[in-house]
C-alpha atoms as a PDB file:
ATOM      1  CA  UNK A   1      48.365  20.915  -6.722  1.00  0.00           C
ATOM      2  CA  UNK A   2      44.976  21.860  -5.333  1.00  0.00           C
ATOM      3  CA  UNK A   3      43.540  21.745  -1.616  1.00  0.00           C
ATOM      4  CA  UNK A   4      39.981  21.028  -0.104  1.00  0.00           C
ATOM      5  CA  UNK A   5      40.378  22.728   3.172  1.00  0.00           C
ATOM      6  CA  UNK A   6      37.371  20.942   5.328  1.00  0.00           C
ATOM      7  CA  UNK A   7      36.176  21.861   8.727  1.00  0.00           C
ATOM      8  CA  UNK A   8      34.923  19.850  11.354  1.00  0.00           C
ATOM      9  CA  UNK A   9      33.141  21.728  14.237  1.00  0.00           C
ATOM     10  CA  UNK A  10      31.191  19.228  15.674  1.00  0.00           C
ATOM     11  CA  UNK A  11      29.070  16.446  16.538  1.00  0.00           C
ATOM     12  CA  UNK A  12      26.029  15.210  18.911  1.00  0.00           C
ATOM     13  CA  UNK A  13      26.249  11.560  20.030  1.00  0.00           C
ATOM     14  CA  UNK A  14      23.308   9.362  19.885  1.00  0.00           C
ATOM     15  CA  UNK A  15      24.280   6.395  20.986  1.00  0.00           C
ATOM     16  CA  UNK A  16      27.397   4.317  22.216  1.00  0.00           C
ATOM     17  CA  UNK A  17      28.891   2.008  19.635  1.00  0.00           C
ATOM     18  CA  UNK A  18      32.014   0.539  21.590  1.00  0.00           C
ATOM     19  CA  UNK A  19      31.390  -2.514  23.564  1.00  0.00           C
ATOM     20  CA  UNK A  20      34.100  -2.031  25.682  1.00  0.00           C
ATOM     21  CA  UNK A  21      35.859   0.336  27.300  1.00  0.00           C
ATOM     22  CA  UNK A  22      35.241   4.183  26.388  1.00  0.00           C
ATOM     23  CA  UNK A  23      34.630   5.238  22.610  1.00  0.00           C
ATOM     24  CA  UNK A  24      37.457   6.482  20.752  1.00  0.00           C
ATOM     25  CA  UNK A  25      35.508   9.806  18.909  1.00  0.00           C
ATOM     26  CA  UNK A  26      37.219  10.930  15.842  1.00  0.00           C
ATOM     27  CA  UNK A  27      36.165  11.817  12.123  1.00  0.00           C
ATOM     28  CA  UNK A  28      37.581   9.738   9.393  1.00  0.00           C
ATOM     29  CA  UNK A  29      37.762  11.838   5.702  1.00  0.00           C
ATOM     30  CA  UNK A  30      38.657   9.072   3.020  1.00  0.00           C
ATOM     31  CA  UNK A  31      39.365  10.822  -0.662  1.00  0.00           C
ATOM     32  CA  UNK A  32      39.685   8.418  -3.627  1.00  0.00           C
ATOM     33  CA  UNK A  33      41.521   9.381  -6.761  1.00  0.00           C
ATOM     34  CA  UNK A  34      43.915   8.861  -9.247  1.00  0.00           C
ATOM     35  CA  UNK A  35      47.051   8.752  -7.346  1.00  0.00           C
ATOM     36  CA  UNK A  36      44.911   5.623  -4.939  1.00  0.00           C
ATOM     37  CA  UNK A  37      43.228   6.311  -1.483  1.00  0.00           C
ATOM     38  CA  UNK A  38      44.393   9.097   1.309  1.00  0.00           C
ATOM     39  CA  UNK A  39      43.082   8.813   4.634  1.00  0.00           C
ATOM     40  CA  UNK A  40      42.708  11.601   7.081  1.00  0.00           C
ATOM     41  CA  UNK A  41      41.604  12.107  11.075  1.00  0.00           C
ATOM     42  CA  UNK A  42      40.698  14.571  13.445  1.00  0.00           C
ATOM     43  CA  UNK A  43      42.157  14.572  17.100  1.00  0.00           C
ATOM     44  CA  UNK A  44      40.635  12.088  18.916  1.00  0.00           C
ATOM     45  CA  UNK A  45      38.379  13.641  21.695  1.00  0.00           C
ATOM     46  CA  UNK A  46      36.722  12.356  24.806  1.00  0.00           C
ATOM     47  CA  UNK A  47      33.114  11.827  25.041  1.00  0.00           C
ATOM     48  CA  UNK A  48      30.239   9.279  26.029  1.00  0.00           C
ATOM     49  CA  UNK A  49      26.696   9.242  24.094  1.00  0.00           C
ATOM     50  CA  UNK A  50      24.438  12.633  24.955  1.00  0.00           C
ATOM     51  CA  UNK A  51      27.563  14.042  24.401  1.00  0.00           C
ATOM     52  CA  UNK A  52      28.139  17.106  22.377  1.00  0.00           C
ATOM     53  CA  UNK A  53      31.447  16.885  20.607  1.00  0.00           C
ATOM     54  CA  UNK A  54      34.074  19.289  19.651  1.00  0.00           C
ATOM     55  CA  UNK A  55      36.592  19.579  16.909  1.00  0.00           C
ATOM     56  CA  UNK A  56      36.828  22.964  15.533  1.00  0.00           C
ATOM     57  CA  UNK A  57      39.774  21.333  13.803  1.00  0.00           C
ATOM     58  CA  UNK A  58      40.054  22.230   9.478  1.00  0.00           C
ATOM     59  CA  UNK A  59      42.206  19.065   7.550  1.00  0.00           C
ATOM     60  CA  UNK A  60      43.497  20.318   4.571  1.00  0.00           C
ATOM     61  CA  UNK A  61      43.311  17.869   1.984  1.00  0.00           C
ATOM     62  CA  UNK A  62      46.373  18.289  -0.995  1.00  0.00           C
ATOM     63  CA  UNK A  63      44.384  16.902  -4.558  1.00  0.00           C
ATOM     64  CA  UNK A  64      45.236  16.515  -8.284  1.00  0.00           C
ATOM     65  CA  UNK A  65      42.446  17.223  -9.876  1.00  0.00           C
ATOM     66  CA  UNK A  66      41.322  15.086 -12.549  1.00  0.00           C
ATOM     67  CA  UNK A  67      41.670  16.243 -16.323  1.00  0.00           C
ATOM     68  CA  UNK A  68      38.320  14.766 -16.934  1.00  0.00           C
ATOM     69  CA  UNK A  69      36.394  17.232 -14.510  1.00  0.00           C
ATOM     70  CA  UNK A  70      36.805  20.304 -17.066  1.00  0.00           C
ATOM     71  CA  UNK A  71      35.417  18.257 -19.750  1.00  0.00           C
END
């Protein structure tokens, strides 16, 4: 079994998508393959738009990888 090891440092808000209430901030990391569809999500962090936002959080990400890549 492989891994993808992916880091997520951070990100500048530009403008406030929740209409109501206070924005939930997270990153969402969606990998499609042959075994069907795995989801995975930072820690959700506080922040309003103008905001700079921090993860400095690395999801590893287990993977089969696919015969037909090494064609």
């Amino acid at each position: 079994m492989s891994k993808i090891e992916l880091t997520i440092r951070y990100a500048v808000l530009k403008k406030n998508h929740d209409t109501a209430g206070k924005m939930e901030n997270y990153v969402k990391v969606t990998l499609h393959s042959n075994n069907g569809t795995s989801e995975f999500k930072t820690k959700l962090v506080d922040g309003d738009k103008n905001t700079n936002i921090t993860w400095n959080q690395t999801l590893v990400i287990p993977f089969q990888p696919s015969p037909q890549l090494y064609l």
